[in-house]
Each structure stands twice: as C-alpha cells, then as structure tokens.
Protein backbone atom coordinates (compact mmCIF):
# COMPACT_ATOMS: atom_id res chain seq x y z
CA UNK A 1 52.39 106.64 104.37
CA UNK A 2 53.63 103.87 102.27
CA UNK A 3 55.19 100.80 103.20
CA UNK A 4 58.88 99.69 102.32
CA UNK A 5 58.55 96.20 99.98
CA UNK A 6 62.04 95.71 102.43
CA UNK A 7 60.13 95.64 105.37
CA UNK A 8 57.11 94.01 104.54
CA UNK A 9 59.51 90.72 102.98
CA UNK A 10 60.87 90.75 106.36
CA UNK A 11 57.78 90.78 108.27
CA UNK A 12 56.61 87.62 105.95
CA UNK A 13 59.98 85.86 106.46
CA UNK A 14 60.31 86.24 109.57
CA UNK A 15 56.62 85.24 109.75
CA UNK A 16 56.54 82.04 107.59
CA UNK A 17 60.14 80.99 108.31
CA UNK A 18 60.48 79.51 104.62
CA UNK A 19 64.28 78.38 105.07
CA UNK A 20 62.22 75.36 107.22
CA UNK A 21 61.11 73.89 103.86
CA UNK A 22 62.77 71.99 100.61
CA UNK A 23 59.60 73.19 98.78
CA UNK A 24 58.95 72.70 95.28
CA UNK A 25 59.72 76.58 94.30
CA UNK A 26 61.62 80.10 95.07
CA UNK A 27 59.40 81.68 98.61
CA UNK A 28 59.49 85.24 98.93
CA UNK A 29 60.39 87.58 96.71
CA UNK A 30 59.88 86.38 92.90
CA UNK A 31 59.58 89.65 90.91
CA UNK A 32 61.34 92.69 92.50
CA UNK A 33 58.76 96.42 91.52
CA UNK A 34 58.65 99.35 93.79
CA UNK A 35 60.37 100.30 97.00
CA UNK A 36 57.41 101.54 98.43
CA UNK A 37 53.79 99.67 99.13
CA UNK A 38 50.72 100.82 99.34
CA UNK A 39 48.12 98.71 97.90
CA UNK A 40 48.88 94.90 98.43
CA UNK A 41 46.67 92.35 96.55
CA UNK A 42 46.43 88.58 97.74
CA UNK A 43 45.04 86.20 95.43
CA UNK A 44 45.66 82.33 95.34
CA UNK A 45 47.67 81.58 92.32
CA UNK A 46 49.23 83.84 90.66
CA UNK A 47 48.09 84.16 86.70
CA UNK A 48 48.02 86.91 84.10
CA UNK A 49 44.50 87.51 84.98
CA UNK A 50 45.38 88.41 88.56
CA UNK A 51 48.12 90.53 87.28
CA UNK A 52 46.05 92.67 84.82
CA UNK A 53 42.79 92.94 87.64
CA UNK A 54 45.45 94.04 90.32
CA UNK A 55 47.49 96.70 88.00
CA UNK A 56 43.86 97.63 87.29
CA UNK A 57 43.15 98.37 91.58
CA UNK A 58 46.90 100.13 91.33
CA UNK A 59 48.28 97.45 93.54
CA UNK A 60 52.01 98.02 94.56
CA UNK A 61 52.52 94.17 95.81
CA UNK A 62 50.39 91.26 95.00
CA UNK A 63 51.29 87.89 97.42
CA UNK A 64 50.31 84.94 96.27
CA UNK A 65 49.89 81.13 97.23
CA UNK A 66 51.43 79.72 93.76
CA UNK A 67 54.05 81.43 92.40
CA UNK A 68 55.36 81.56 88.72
CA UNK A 69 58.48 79.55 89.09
CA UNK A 70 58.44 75.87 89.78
CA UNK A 71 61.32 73.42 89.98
CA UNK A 72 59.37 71.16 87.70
CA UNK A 73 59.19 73.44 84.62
CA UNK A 74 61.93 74.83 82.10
CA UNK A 75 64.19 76.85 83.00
CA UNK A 76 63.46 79.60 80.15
CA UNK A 77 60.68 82.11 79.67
CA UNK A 78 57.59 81.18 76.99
CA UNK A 79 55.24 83.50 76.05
CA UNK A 80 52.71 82.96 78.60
CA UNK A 81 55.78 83.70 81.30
CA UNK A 82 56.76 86.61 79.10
CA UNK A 83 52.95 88.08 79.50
CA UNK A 84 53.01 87.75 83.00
CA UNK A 85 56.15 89.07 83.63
CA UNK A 86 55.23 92.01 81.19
CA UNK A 87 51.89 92.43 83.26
CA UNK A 88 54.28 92.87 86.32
CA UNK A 89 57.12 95.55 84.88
CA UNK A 90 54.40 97.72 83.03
CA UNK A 91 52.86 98.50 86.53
CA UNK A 92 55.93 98.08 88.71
CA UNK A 93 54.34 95.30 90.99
CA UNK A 94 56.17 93.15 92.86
CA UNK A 95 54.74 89.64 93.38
CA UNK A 96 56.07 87.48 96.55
CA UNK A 97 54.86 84.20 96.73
CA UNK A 98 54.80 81.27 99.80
CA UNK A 99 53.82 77.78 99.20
CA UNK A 100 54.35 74.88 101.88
CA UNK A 101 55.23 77.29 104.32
CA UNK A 102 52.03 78.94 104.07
CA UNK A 103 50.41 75.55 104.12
CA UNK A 104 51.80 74.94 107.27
CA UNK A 105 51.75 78.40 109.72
CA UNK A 106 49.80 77.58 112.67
CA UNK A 107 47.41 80.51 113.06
CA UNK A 108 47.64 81.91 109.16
CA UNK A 109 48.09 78.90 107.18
CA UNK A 110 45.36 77.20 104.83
CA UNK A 111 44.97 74.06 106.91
CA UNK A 112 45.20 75.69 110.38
CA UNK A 113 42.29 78.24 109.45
CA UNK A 114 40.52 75.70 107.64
CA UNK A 115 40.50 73.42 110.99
CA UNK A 116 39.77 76.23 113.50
CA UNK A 117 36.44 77.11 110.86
CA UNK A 118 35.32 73.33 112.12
CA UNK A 119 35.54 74.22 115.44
CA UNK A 120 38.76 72.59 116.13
CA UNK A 121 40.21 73.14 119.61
CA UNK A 122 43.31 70.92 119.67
CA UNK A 123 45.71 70.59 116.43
CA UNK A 124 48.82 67.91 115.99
CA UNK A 125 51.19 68.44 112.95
CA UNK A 126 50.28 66.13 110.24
CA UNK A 127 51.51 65.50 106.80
CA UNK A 128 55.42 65.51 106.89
CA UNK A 129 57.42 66.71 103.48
CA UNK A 130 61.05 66.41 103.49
CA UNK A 131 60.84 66.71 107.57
CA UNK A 132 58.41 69.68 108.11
CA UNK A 133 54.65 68.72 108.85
CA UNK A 134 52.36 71.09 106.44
CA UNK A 135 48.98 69.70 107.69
CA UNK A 136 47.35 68.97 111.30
CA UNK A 137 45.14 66.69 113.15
CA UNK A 138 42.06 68.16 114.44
CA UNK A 139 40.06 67.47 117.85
CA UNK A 140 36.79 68.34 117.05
CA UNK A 141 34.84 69.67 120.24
CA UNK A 142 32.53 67.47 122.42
CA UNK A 143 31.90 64.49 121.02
CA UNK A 144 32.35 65.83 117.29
CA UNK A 145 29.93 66.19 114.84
CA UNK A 146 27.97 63.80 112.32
CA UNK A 147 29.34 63.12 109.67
CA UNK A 148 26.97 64.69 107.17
CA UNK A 149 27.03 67.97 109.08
CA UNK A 150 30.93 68.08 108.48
CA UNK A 151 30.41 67.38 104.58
CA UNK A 152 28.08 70.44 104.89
CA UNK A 153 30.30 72.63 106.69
CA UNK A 154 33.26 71.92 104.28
CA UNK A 155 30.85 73.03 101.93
CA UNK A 156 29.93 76.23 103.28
CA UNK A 157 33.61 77.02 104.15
CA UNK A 158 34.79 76.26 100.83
CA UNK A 159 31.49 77.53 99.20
CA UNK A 160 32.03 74.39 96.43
CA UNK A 161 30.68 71.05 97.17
CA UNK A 162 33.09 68.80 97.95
CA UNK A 163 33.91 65.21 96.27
CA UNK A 164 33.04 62.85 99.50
CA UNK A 165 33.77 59.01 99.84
CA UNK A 166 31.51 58.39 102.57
CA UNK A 167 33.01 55.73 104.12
CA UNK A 168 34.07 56.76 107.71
CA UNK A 169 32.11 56.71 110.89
CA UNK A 170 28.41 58.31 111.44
CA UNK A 171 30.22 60.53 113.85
CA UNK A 172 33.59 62.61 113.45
CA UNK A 173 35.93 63.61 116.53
CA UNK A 174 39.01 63.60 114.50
CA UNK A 175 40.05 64.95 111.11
CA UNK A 176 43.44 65.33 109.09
CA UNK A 177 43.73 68.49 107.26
CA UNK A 178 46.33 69.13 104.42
CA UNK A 179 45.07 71.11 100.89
CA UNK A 180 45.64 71.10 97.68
CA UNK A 181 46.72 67.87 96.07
CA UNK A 182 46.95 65.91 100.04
CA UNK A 183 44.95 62.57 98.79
CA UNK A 184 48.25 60.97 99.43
CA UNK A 185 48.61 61.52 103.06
CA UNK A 186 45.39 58.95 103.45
CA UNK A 187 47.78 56.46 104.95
CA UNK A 188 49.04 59.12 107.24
CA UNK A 189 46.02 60.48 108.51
CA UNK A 190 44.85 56.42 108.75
CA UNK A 191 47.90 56.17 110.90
CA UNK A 192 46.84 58.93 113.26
CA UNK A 193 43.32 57.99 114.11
CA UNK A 194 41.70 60.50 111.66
CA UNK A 195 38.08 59.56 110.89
CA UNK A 196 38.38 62.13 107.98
CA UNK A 197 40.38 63.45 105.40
CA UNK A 198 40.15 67.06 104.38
CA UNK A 199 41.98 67.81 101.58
CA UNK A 200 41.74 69.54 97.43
CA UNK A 201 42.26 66.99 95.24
CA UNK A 202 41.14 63.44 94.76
CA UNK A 203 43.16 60.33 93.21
CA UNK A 204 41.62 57.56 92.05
CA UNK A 205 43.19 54.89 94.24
CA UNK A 206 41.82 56.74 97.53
CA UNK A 207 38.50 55.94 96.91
CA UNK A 208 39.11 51.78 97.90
CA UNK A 209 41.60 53.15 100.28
CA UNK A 210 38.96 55.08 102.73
CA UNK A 211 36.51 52.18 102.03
CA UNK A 212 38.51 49.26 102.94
CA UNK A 213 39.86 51.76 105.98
CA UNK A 214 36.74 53.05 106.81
CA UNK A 215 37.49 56.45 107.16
CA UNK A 216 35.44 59.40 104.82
CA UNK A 217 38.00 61.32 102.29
CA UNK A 218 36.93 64.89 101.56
CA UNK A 219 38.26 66.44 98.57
CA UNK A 220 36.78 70.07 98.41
CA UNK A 221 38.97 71.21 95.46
CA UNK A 222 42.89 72.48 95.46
CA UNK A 223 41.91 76.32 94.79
CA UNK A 224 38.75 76.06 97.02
CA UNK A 225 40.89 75.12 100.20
CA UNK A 226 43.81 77.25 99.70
CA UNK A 227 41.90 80.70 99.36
CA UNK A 228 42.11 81.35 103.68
CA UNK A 229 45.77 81.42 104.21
CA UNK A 230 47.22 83.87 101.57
CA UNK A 231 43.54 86.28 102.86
CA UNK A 232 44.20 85.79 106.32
CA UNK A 233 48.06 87.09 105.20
CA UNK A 234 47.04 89.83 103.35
CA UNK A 235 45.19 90.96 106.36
CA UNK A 236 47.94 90.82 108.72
CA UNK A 237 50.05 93.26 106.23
CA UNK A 238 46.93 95.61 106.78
CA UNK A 239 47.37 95.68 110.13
CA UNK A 240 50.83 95.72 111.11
CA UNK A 241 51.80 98.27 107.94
CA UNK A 242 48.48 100.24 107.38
CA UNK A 243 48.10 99.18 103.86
CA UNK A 244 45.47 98.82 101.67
CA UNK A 245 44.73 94.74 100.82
CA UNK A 246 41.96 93.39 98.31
CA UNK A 247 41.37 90.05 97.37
CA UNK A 248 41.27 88.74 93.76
CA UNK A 249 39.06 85.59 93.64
CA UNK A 250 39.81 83.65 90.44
CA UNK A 251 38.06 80.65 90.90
CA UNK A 252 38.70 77.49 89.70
CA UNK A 253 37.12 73.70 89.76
CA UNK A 254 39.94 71.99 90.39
C-alpha cells in the first residue's frame, strides 16, 4: 500500500530537524506531485537527467542532496529550470530536497557515515555554519592507521581517487570530516587536533596551509562524498514506509 507524500515529509522533518539551519536553500518539500508514494528515488543532486531516469523507474518521490532553488540564483525560471520543472509535472513527482541538515545528522548524514566507514568510534561536532556544526571529529580506533592506508580507504569509499596534500603525520588517530566544498574549515579542523582533513573540494590556498601546519588535506570530490547520506535516507523511507527506493548515480568529477 502506498505511502502518503504527508507522512513521509514528516518523517524527514522530524528526522533532519531543518528549522536548526540558516542554509543556503528551501529543505523539504520543493515541488509538490502526488499524494501517494510508492517508488522513492534518491540521487545526489538533483538535474534533468535524474528527473527523466526516475520518471523512467515510475518514481512517485525523488529526495535529493541539492535541490533546484538556491538563495544565490535569480529569482525567475530559465529554460533549464523550466525543463526540470516540466520533467517533474509530466510524471507527477515530487522532489524534496535537504542540504546542511543532511550534512550534519549523526547516524544518516554524509560526514557521519563517511567517518563510521573509517572505523571511527568516537565523533565531536566540527565545522560550525551560522551556529550548527555540519561536520565531526573522528577518533580513529587503536592507535589509528597510516597514513597511506587512510588515502586508500577514502579511495575505496568514495570509489574516485582523492586529491591528497600529504603533509600530515605517518600515522592518523584523528580526522575532521565535512563534504562538499569544506577546504575552508582547515583552520578549524587545525584547531581541533585533526591530523586530516576529509573533505570534496580543494582551494588553492590549502595546499601551503596543510604544509606549513603539517596536517594531510583530503579532497575526494564534492559529488563523490555526498552520495552516503541521501542512500542511507532513502533506505530508511524503505523501511519505516515499505516503499520501493533506487538510487540514481550521476557521477561527476568535481
């Protein structure tokens, strides 16, 4: 039996608690389609290709990471928002959509998931925006792991090889996590004791900035680290509403 869309927004609300952040765009509900839900479909931004694959898999819902409304951009629709939102009323699919706050959930959020792949057993919020930490500090187990083998395991997690200044300690017992574009919490996560950075996206002035601080920056691409939270998500609404959920992997080098 279906889901109600009503019920399933409340369930991610409640969830995700997106009234906690002065993010950068609308959470939740973006484009309203059908009252009922069957077929949810996750994918990480959202983007007339996901649109098209997911009317194609008769998705109901389709939840995404990055949205199609952002305070930075005009407040009128173009003709690639027209597409998109065309893509969305032809089919009837609603498309909800959580940023920081999905950065930021402590068992379903990017960098949470991403640190608990590592092995992490203790995690400190890291990486405050406008008064809500989005990122955490990792305690590696035992006495950590080399630094090499964490490149590699970033690499396997992420399945793209990451951009590494290798400029930290041989061994790691402590890394900050934040994804997408984090390279400027460095400072932060030199603050906290971090021997490592983990984030998507590199700037140009971090690369002196881990050297002269001795600590390794790992940028393993914006996309790359923000596929785990909006799965992991998806996977909860199979549970808790016996719904169907596919993933639509779009990837993308950045």
């Amino acid at each position: 039996m279906p889901a109600k869309l009503t019920d399933i927004l409340a369930e991610l609300d409640s969830l995700l608690e997106p009234g906690r952040f002065a993010d950068y765009c609308p959470n939740g509900l973006q484009v309203p389609g059908g009252a009922d839900v069957g077929t949810v479909v996750t994918a990480v931004s959202g983007q007339l290709e996901v649109f098209q694959r997911a009317a194609a898999m008769g998705a109901d819902l389709i939840l995404v990471h990055h949205g199609i409304f952002w305070d930075s951009e005009q407040r009128g629709v173009d003709a690639t928002l027209k597409r998109r939102l065309q893509a969305l009323f032809d089919a009837d699919m609603s498309l909800v959509a959580y940023h920081l706050p999905l950065d930021a959930h402590p068992t379903m959020g990017n960098n949470a998931l991403l640190a608990r792949s590592l092995g992490a057993e203790h995690l400190e919020p890291f990486a405050e925006h406008r008064g809500q930490a989005i990122g955490f500090v990792a305690e590696l187990p035992g006495e950590g792991i080399e630094a090499a083998a964490l490149f590699e395991r970033v690499h396997e997690l992420t399945d793209r090889k990451p951009l590494v200044f290798d400029s930290g300690p041989a061994r790691v017992e402590r890394v900050a996590i934040v994804s997408g574009a984090g390279a400027g919490y460095l400072g932060e996560a030199i603050d906290a004791g971090a021997q490592a950075l983990i984030t998507g996206e590199p700037a140009e002035r971090v690369m002196a900035q881990a050297r002269e601080a001795s600590i390794h920056f790992i940028a393993a691409g914006h996309y790359a680290t923000e596929t785990f939270g909006v799965r992991r998500l998806g996977e909860h609404l199979r549970e808790r509403f016996d719904v169907r959920h596919m993933f639509v992997d779009v990837p993308n080098p950045v």
